[in-house]
Protein backbone atom coordinates (compact mmCIF):
# COMPACT_ATOMS: atom_id res chain seq x y z
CA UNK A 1 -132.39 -34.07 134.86
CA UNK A 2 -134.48 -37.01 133.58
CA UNK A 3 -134.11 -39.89 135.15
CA UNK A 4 -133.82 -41.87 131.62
CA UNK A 5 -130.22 -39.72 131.87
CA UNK A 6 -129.53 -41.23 134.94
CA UNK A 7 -130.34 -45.15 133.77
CA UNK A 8 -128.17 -44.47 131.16
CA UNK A 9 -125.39 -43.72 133.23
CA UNK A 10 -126.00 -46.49 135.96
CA UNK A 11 -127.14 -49.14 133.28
CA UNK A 12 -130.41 -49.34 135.44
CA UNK A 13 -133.07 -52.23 134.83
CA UNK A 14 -136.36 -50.51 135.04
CA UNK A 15 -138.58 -53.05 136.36
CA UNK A 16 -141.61 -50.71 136.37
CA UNK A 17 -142.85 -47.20 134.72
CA UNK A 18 -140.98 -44.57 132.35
CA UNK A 19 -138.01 -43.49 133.02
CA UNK A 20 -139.01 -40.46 131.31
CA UNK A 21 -139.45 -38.00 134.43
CA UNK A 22 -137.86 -35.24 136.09
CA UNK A 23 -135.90 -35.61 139.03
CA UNK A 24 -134.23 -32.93 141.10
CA UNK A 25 -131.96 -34.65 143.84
CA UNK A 26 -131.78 -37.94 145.17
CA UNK A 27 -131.88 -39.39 148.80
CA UNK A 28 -129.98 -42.20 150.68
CA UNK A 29 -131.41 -44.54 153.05
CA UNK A 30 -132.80 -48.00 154.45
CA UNK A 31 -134.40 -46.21 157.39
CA UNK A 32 -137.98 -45.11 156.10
CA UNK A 33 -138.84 -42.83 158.85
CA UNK A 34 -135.42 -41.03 158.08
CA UNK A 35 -136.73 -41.01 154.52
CA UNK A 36 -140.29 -39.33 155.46
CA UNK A 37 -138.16 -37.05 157.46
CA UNK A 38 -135.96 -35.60 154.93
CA UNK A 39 -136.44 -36.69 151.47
CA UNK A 40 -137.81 -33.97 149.29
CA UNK A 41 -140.11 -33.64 146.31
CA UNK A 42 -138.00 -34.84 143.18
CA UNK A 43 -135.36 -36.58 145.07
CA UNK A 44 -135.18 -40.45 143.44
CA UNK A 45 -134.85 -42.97 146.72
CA UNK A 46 -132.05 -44.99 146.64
CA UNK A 47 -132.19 -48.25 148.74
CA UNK A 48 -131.63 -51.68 149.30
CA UNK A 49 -135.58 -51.70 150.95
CA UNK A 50 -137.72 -54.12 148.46
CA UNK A 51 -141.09 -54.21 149.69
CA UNK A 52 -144.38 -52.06 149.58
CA UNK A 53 -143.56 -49.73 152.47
CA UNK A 54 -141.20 -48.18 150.51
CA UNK A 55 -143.40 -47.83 147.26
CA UNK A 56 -145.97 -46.23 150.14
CA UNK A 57 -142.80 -43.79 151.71
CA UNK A 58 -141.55 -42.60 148.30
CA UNK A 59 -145.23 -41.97 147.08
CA UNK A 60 -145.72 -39.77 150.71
CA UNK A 61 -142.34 -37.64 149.62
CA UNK A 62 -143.44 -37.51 146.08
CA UNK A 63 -140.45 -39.20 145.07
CA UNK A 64 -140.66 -39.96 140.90
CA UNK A 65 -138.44 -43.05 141.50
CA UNK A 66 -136.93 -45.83 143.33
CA UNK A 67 -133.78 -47.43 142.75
CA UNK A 68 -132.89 -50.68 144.53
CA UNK A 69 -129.44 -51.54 144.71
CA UNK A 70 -127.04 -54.51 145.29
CA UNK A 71 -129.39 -56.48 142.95
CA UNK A 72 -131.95 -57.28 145.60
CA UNK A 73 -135.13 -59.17 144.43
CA UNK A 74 -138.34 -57.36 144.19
CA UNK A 75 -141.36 -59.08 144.90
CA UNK A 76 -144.39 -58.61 142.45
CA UNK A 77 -146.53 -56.83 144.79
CA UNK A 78 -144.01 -53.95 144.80
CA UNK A 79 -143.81 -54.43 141.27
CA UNK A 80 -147.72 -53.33 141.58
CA UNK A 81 -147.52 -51.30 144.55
CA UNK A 82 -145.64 -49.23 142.17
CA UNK A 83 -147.55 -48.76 139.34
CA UNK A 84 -151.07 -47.89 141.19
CA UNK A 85 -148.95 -44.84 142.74
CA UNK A 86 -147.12 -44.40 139.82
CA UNK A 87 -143.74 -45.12 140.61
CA UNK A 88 -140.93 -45.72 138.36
CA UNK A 89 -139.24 -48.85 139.99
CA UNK A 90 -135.82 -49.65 139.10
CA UNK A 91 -132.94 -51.89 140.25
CA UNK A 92 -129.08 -52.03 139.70
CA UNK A 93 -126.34 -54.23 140.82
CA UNK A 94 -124.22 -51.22 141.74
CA UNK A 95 -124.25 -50.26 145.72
CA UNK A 96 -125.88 -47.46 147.34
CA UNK A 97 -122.51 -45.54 147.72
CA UNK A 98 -121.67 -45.88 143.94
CA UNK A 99 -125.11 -44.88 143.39
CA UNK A 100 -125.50 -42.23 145.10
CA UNK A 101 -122.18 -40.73 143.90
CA UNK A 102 -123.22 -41.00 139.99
CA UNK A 103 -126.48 -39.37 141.24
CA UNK A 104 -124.85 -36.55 142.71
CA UNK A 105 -122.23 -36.05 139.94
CA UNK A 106 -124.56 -36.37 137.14
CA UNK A 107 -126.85 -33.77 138.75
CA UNK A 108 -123.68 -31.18 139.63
């Protein structure tokens, strides 16, 4: 599915990149070693984590995407942290349950 689908459906703001890529699952969590752990290739991250760590996680995982939820602000360096691994950086006011549920349904 491409993730421009999936802003459709969650009304994302895409704060960074195209939302024109492929994504194959997605994965829940605000514990970045848990992330490293078990996120695969293709999964979009869904978090409330807004800061360059996670930019530097979701690039090791090869995750296409991050969505931050709850409306959290996202510092500029993200913002660029983001683009130089190419990164499609995106926010929503929605939670990470709702999320994740669209997600999951939209991909079933």
């Amino acid at each position: 599915m491409r993730l421009s689908e999936i802003a459709d459906e969650l009304g994302l703001e895409i704060l960074h990149g195209s939302p024109d890529c492929e994504v194959t699952g997605a994965y829940t969590s605000d514990l970045l070693s848990d992330v490293m752990a078990h996120a695969e290739e293709g999964d979009v991250l869904i978090t409330i984590q807004a800061h360059n760590n996670t930019v530097a996680v979701a690039s090791h995982v090869e995750s296409p995407a991050i969505i931050i939820c709850n409306n959290r602000p996202i510092a500029e360096s993200m913002t660029r942290a983001a683009s130089e691994h190419d990164i499609v950086l995106c926010r929503t006011e929605l939670n990470q349950f709702r999320v994740s549920g669209i997600i999951y349904a939209a991909l079933r």
